[in-house]
PDB file of N, CA and C in Angstrom:
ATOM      1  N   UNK A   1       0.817  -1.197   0.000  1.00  0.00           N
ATOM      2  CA  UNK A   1       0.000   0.000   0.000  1.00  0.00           C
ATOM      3  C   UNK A   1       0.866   1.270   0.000  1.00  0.00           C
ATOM      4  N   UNK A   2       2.350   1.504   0.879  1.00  0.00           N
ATOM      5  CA  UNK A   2       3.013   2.402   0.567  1.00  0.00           C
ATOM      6  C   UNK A   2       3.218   2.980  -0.952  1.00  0.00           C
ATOM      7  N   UNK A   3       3.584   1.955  -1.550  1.00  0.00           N
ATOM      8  CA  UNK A   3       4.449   1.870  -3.476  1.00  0.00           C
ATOM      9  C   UNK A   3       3.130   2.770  -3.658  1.00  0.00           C
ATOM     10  N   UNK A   4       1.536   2.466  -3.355  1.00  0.00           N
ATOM     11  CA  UNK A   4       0.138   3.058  -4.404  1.00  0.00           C
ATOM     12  C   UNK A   4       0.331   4.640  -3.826  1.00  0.00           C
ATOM     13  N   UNK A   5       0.711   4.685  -2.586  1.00  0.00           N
ATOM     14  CA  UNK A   5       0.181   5.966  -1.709  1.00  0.00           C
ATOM     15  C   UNK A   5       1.415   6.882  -2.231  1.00  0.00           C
ATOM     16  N   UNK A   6       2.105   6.587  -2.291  1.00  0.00           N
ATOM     17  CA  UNK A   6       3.884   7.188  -3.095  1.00  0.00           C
ATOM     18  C   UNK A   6       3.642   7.627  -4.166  1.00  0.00           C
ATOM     19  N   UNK A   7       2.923   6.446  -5.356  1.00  0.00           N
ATOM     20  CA  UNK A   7       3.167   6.640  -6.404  1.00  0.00           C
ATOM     21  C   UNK A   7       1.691   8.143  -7.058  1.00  0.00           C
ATOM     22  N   UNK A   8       0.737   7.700  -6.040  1.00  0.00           N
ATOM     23  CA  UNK A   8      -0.515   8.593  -5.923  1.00  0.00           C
ATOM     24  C   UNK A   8      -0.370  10.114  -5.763  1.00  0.00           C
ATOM     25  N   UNK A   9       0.744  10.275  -4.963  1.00  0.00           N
ATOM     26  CA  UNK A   9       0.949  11.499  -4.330  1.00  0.00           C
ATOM     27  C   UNK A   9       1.865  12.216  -5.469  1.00  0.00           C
ATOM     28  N   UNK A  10       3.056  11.279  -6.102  1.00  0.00           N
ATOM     29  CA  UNK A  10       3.649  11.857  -7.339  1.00  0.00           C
ATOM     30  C   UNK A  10       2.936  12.135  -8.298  1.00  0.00           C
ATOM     31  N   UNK A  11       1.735  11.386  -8.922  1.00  0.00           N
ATOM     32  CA  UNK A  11       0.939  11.347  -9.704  1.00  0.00           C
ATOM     33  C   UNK A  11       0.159  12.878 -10.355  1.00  0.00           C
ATOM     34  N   UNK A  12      -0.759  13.179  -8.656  1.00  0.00           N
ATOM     35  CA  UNK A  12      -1.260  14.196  -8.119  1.00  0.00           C
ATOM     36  C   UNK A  12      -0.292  15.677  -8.557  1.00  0.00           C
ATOM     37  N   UNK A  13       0.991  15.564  -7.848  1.00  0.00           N
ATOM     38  CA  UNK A  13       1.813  16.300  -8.392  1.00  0.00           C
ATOM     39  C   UNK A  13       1.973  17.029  -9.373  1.00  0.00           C
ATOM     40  N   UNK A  14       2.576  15.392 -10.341  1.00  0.00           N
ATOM     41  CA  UNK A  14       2.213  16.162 -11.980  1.00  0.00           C
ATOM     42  C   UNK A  14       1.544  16.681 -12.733  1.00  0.00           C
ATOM     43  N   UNK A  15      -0.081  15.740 -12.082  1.00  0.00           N
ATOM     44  CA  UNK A  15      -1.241  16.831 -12.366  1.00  0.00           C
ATOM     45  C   UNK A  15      -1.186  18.107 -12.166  1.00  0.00           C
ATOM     46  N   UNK A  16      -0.843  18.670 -11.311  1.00  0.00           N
ATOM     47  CA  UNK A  16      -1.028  20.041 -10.890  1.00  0.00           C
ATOM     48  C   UNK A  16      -0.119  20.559 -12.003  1.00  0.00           C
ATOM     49  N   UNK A  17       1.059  20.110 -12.091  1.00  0.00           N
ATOM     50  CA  UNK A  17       2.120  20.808 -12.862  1.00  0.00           C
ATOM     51  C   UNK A  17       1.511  20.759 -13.995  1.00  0.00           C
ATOM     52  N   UNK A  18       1.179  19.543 -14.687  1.00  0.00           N
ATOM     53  CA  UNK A  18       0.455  19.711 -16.365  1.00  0.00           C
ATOM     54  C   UNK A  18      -0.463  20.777 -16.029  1.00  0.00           C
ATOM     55  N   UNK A  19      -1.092  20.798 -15.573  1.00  0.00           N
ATOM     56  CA  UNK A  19      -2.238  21.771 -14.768  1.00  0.00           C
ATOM     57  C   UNK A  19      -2.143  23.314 -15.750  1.00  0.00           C
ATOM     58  N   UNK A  20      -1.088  23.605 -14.780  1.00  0.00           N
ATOM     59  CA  UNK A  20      -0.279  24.628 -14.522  1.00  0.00           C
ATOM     60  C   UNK A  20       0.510  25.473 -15.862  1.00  0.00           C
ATOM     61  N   UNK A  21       1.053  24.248 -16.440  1.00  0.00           N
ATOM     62  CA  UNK A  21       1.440  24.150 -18.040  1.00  0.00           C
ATOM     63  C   UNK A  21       0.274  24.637 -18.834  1.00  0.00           C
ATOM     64  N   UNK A  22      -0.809  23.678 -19.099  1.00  0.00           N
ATOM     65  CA  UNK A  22      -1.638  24.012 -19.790  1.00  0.00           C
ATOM     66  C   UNK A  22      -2.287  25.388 -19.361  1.00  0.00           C
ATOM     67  N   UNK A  23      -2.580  25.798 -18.476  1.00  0.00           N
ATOM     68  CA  UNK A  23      -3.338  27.054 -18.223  1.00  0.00           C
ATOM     69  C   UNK A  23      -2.317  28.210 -19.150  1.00  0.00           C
ATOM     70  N   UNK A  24      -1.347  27.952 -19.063  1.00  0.00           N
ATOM     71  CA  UNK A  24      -0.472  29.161 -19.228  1.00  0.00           C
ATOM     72  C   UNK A  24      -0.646  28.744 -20.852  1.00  0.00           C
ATOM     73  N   UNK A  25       0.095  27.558 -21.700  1.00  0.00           N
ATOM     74  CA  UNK A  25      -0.268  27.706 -22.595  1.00  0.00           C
ATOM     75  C   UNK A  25      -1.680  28.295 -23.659  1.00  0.00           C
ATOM     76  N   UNK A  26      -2.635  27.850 -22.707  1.00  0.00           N
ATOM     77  CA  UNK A  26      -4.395  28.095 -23.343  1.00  0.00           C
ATOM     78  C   UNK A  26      -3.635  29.877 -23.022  1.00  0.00           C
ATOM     79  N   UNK A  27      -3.498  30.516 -22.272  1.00  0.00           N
ATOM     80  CA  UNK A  27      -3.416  31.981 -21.897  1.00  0.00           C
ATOM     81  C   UNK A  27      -2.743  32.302 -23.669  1.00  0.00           C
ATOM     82  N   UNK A  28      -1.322  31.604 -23.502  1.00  0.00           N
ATOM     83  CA  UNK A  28      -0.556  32.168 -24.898  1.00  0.00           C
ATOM     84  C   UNK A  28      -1.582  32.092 -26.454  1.00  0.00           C
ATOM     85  N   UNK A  29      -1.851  30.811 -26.136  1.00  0.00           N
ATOM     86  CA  UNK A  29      -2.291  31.019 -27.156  1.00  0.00           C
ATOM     87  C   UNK A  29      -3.855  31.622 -28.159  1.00  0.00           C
ATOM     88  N   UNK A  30      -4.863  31.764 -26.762  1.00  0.00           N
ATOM     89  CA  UNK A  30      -5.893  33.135 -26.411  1.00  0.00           C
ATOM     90  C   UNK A  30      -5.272  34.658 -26.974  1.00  0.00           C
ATOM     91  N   UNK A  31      -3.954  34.661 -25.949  1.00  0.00           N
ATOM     92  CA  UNK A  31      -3.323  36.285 -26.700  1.00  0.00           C
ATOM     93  C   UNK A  31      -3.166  36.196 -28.013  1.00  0.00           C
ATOM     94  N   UNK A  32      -2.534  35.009 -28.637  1.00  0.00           N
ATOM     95  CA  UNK A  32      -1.551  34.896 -29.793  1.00  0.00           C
ATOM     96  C   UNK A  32      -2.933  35.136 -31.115  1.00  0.00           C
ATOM     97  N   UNK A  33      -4.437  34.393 -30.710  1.00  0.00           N
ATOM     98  CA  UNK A  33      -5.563  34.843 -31.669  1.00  0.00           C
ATOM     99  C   UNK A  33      -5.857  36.246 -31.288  1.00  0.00           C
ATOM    100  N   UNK A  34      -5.786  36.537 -30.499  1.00  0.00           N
ATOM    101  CA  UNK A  34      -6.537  37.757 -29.948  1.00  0.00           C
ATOM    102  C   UNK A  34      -5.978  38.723 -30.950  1.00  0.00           C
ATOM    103  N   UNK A  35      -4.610  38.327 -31.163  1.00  0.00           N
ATOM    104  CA  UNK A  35      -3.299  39.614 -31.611  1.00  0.00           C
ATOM    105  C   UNK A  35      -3.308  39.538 -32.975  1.00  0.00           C
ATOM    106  N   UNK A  36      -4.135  38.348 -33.916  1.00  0.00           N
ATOM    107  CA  UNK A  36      -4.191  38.043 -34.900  1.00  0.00           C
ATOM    108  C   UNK A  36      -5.664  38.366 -35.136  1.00  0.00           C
ATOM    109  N   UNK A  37      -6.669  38.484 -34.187  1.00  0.00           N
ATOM    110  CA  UNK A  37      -8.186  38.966 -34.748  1.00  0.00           C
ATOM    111  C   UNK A  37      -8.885  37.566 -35.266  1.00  0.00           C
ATOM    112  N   UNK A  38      -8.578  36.623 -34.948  1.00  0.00           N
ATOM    113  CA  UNK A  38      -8.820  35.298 -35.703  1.00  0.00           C
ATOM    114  C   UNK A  38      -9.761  34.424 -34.816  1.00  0.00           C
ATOM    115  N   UNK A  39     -10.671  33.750 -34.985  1.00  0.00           N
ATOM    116  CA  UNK A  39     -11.326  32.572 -33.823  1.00  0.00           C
ATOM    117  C   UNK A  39     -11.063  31.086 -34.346  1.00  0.00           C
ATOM    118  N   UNK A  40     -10.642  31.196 -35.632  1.00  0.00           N
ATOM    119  CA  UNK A  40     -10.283  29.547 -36.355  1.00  0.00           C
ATOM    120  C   UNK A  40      -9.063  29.814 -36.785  1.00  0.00           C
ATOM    121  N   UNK A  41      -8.003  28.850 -36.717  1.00  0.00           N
ATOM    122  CA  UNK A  41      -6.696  29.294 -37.404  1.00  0.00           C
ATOM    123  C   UNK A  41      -6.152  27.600 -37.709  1.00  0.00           C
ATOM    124  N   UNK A  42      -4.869  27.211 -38.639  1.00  0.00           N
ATOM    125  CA  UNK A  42      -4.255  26.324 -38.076  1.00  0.00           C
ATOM    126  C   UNK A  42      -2.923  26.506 -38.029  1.00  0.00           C
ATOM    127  N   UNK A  43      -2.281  25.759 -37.416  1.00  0.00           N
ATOM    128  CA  UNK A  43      -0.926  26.087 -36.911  1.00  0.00           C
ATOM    129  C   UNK A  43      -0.042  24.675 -37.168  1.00  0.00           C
ATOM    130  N   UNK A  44       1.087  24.395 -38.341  1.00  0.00           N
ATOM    131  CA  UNK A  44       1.234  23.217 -38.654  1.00  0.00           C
ATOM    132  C   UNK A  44       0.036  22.163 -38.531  1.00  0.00           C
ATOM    133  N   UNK A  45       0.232  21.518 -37.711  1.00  0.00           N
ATOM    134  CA  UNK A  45      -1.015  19.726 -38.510  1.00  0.00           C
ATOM    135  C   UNK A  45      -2.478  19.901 -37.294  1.00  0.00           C
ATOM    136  N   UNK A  46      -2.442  21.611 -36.471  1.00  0.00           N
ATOM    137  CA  UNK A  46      -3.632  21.680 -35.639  1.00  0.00           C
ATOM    138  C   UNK A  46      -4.165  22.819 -36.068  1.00  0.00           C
ATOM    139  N   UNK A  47      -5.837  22.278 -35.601  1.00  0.00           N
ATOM    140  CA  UNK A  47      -6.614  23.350 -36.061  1.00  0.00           C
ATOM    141  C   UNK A  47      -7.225  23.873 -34.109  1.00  0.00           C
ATOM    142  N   UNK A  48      -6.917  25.332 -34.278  1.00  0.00           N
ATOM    143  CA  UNK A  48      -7.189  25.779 -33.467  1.00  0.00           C
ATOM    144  C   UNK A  48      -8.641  26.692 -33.614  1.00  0.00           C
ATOM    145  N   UNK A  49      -9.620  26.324 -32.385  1.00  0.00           N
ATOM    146  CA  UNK A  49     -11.100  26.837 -32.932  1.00  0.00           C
ATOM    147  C   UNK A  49     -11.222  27.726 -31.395  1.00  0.00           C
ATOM    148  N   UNK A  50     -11.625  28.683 -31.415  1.00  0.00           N
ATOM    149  CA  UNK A  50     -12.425  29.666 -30.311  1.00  0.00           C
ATOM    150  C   UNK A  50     -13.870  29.623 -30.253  1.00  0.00           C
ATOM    151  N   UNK A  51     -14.189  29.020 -29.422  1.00  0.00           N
ATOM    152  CA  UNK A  51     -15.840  29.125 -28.958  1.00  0.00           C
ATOM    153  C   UNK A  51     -16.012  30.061 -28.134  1.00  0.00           C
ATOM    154  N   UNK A  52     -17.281  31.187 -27.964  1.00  0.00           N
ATOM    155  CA  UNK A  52     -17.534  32.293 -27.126  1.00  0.00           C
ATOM    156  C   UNK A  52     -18.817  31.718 -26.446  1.00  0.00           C
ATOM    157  N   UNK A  53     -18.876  31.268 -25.396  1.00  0.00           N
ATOM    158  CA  UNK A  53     -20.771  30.840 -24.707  1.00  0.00           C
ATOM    159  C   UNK A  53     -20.851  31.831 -23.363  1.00  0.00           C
ATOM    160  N   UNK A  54     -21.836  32.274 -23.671  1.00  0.00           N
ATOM    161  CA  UNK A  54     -22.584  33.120 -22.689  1.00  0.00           C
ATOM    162  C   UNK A  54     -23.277  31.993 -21.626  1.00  0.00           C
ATOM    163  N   UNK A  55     -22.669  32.329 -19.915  1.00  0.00           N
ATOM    164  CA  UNK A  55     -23.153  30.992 -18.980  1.00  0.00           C
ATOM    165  C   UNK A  55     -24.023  32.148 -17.949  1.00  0.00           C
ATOM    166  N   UNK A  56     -25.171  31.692 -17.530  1.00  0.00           N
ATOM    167  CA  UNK A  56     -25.730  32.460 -16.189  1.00  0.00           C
ATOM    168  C   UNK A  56     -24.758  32.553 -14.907  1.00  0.00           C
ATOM    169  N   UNK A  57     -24.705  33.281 -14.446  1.00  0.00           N
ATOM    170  CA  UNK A  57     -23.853  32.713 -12.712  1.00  0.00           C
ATOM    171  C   UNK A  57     -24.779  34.247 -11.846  1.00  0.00           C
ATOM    172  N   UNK A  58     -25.524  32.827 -11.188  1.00  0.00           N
ATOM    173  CA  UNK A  58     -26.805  33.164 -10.480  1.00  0.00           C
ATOM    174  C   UNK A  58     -26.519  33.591  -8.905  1.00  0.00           C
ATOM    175  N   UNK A  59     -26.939  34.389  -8.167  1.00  0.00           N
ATOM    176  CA  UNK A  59     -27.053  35.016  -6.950  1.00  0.00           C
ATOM    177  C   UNK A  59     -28.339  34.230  -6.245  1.00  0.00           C
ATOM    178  N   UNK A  60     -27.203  33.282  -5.300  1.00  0.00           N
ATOM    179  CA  UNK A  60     -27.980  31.868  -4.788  1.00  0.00           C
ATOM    180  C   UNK A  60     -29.409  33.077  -3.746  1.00  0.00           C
ATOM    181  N   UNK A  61     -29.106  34.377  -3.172  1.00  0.00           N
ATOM    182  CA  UNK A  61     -30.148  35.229  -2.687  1.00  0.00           C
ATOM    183  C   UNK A  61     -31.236  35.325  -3.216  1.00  0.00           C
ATOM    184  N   UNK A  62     -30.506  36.358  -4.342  1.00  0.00           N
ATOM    185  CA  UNK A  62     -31.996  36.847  -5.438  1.00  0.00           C
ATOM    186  C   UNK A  62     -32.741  35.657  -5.990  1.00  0.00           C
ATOM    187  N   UNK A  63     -32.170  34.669  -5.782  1.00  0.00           N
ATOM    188  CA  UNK A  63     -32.764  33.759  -6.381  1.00  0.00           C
ATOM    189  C   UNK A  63     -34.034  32.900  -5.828  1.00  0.00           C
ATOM    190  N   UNK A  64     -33.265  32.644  -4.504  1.00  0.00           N
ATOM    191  CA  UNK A  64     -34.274  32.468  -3.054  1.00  0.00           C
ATOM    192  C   UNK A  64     -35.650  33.232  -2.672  1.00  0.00           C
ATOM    193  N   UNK A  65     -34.977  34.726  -2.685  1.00  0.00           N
ATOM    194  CA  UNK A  65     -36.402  35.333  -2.688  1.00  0.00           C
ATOM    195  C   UNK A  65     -37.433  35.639  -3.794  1.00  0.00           C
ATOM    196  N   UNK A  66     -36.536  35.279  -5.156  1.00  0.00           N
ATOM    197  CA  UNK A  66     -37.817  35.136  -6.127  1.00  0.00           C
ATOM    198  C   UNK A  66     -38.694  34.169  -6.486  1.00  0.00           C
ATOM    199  N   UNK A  67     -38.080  32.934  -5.538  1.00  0.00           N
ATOM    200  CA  UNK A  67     -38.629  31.485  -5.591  1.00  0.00           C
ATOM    201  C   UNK A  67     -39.429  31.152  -4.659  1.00  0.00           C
ATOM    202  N   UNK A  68     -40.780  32.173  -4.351  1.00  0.00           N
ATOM    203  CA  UNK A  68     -41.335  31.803  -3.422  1.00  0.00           C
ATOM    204  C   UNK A  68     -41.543  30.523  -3.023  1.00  0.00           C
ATOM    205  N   UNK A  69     -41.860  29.649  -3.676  1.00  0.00           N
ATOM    206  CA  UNK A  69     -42.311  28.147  -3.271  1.00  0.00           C
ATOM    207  C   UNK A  69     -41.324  27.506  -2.681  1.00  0.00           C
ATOM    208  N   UNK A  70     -41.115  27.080  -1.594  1.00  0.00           N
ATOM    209  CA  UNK A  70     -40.178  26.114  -1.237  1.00  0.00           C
ATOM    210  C   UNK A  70     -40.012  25.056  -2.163  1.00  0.00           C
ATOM    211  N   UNK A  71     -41.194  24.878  -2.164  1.00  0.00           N
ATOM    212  CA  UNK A  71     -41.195  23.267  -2.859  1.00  0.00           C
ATOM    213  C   UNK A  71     -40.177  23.643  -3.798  1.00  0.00           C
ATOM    214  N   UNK A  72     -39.861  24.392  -5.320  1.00  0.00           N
ATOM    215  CA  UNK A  72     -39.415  24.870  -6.432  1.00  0.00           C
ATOM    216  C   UNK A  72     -38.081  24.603  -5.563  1.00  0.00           C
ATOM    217  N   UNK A  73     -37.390  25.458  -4.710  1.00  0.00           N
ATOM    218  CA  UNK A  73     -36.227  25.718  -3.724  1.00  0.00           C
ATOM    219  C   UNK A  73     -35.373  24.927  -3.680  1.00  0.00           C
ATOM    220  N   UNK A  74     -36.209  23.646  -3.004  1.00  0.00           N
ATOM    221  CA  UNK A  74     -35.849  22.583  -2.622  1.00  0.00           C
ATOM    222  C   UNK A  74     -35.676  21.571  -3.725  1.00  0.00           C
ATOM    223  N   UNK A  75     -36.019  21.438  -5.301  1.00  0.00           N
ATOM    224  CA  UNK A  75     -35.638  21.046  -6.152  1.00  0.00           C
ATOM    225  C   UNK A  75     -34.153  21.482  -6.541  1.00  0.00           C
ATOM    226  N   UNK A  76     -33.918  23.124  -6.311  1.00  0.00           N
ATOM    227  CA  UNK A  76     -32.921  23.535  -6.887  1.00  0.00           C
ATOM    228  C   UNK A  76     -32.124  23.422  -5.704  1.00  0.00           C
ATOM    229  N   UNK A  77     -32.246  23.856  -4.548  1.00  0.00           N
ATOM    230  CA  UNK A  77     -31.317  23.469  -3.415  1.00  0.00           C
ATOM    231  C   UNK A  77     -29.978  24.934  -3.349  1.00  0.00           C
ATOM    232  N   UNK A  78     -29.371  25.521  -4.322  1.00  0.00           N
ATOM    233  CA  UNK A  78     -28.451  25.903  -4.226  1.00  0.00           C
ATOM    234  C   UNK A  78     -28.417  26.465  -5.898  1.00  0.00           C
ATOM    235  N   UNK A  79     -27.992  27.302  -6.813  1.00  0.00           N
ATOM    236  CA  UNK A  79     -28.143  28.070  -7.781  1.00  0.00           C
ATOM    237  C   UNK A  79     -27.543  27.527  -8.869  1.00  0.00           C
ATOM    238  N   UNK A  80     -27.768  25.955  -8.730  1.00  0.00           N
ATOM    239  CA  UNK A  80     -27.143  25.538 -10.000  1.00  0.00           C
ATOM    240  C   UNK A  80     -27.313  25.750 -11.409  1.00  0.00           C
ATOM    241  N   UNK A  81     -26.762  26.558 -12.280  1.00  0.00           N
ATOM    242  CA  UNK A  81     -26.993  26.895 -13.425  1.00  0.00           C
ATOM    243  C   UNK A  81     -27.926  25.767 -14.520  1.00  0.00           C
ATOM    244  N   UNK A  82     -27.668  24.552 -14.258  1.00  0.00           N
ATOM    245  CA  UNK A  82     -28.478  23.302 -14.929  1.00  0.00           C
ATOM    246  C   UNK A  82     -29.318  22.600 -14.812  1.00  0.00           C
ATOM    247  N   UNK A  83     -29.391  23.208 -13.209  1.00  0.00           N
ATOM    248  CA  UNK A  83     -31.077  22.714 -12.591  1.00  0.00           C
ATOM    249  C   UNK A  83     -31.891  23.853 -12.623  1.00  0.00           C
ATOM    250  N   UNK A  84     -31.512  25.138 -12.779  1.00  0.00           N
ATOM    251  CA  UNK A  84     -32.390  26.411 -12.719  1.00  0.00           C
ATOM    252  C   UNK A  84     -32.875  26.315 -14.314  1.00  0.00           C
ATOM    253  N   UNK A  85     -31.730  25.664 -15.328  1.00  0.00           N
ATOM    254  CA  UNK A  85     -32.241  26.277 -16.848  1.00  0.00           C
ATOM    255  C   UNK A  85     -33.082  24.719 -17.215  1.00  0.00           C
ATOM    256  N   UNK A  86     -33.099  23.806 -16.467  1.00  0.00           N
ATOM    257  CA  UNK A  86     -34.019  22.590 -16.879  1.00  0.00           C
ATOM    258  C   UNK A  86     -35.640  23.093 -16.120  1.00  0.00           C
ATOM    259  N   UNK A  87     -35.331  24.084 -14.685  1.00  0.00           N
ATOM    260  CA  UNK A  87     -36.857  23.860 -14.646  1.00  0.00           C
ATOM    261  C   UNK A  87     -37.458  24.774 -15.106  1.00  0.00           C
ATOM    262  N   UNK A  88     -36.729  25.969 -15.731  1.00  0.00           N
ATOM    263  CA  UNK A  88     -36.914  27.177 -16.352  1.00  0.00           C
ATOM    264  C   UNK A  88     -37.555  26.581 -18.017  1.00  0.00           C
ATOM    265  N   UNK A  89     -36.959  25.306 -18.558  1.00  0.00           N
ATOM    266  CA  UNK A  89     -37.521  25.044 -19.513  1.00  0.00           C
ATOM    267  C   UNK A  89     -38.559  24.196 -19.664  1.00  0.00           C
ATOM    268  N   UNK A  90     -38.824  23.646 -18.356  1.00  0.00           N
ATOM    269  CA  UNK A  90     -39.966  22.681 -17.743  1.00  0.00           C
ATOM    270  C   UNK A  90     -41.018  23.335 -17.569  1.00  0.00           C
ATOM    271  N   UNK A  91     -40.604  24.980 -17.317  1.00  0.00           N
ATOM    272  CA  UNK A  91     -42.139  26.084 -17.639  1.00  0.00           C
ATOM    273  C   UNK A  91     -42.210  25.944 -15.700  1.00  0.00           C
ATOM    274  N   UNK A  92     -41.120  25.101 -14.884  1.00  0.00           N
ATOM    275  CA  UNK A  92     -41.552  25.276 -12.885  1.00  0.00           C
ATOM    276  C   UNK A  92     -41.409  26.435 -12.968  1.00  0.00           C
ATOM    277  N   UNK A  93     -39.928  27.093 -13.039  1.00  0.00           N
ATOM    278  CA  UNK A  93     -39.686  28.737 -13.048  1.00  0.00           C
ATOM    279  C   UNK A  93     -39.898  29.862 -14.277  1.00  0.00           C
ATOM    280  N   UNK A  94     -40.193  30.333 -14.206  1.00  0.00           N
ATOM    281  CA  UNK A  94     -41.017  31.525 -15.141  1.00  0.00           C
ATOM    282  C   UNK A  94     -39.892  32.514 -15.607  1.00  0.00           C
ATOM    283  N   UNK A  95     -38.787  32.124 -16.538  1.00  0.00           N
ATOM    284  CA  UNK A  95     -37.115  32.771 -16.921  1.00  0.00           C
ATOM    285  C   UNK A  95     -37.523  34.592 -16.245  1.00  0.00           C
ATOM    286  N   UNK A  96     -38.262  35.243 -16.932  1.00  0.00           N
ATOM    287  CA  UNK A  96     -38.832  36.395 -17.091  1.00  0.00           C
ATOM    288  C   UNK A  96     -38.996  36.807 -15.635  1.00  0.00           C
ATOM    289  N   UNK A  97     -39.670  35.869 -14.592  1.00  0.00           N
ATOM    290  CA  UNK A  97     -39.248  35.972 -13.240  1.00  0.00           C
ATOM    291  C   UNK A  97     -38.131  36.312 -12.132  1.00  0.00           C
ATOM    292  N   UNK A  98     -37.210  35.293 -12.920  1.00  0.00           N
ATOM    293  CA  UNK A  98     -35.601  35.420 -12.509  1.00  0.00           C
ATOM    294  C   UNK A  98     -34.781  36.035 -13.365  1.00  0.00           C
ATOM    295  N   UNK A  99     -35.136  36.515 -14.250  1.00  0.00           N
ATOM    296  CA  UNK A  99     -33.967  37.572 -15.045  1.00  0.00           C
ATOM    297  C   UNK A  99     -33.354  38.413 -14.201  1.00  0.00           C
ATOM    298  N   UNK A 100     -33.694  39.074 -13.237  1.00  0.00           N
ATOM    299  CA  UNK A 100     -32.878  40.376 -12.414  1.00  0.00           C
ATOM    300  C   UNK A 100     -31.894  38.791 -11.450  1.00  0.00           C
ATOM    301  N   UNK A 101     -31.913  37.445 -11.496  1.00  0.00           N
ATOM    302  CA  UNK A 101     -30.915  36.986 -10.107  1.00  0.00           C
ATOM    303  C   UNK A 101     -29.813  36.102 -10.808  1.00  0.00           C
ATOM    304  N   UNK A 102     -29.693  36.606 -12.086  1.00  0.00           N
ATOM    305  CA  UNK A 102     -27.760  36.150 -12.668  1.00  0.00           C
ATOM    306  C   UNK A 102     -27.499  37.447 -13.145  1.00  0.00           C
ATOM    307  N   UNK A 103     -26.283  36.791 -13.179  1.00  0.00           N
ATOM    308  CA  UNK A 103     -25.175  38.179 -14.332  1.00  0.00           C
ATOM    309  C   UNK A 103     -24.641  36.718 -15.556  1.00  0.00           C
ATOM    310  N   UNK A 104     -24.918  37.759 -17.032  1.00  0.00           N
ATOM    311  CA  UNK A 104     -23.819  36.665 -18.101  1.00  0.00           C
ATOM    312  C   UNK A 104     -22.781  36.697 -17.900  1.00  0.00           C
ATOM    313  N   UNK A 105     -21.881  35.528 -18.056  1.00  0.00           N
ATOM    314  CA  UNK A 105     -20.191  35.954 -18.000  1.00  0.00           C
ATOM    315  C   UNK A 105     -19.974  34.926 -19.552  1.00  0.00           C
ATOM    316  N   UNK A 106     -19.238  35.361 -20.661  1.00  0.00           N
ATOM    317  CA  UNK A 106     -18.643  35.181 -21.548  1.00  0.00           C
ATOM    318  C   UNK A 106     -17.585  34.403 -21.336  1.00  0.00           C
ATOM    319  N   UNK A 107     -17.255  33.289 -21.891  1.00  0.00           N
ATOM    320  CA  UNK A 107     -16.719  32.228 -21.172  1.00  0.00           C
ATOM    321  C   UNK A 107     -16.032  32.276 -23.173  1.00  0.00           C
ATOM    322  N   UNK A 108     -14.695  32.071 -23.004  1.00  0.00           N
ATOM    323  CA  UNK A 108     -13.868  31.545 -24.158  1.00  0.00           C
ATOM    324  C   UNK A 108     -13.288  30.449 -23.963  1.00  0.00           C
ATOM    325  N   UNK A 109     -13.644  29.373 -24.971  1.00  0.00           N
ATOM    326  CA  UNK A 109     -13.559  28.117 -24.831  1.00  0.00           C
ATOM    327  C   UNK A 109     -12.263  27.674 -25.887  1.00  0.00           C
ATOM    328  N   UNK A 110     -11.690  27.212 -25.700  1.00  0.00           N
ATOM    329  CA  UNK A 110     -10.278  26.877 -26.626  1.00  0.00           C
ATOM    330  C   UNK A 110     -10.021  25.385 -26.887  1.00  0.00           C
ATOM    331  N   UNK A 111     -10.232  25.138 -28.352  1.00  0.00           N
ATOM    332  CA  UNK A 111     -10.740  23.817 -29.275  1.00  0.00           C
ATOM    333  C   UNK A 111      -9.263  23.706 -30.093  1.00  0.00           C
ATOM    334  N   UNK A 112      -8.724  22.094 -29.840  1.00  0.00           N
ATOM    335  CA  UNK A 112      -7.386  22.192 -30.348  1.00  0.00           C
ATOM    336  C   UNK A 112      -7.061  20.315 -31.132  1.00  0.00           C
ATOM    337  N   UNK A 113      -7.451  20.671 -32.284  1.00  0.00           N
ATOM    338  CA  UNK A 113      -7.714  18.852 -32.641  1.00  0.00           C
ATOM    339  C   UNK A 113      -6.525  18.779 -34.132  1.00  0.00           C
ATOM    340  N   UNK A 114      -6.319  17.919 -34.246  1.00  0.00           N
ATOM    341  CA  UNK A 114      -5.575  17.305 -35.393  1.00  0.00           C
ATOM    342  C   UNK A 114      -6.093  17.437 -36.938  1.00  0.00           C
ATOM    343  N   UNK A 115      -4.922  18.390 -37.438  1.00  0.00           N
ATOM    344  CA  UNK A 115      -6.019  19.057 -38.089  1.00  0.00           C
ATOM    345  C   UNK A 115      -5.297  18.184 -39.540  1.00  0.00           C
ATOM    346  N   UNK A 116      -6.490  17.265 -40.652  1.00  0.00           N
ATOM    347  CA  UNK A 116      -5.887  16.327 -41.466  1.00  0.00           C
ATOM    348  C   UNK A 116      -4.920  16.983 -42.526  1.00  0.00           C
TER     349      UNK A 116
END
């Protein structure tokens, strides 16, 4: 059990470090389109793609007090963006209701595949 708990803890490690690597790379290469004006590019044998998605990130408060019903509440429990937009499309919550309890945040997504 030592050799698993050893080898677990190095493991963990490197994760962080690839981690760490990759964040910085996705950063470079975010600037490197940014500086080029580009959202599709390829770069030798990869095709690099930029996705832009607009995500809710909800104010677990405002959200509470616009949800009068417990019952509704207690489905959602806590402001999860995927249980608020399933019962929002289930017609439980009324979108038009809760519009004032998120803010959008613009989320850039970075797509990096083998390009033939």
């Amino acid at each position: 059990m030592d050799k698993q708990v050893q080898q677990y803890y190095k493991l963990k490690a490197k994760q962080k470090e690839l981690e760490q690597e990759l964040a910085a790379l996705r950063q470079e290469i975010l600037a490197g389109m940014n500086e080029q004006g580009e959202s599709e590019a390829v770069f030798g044998g990869y095709r690099v793609k930029l996705v832009t998605q607009q995500r809710k990130e909800y104010d677990d408060e405002l959200l509470y007090k616009t949800l009068s019903d417990p019952e509704v509440w207690r489905l959602v429990s806590k402001a999860d963006p995927g249980k608020v937009a399933s019962l929002a499309k289930l017609k439980v919550i009324d979108e038009n209701k809760i519009r004032h309890t998120y803010v959008l945040k613009t989320v850039t997504l970075l797509q990096v595949e083998r390009h033939p």
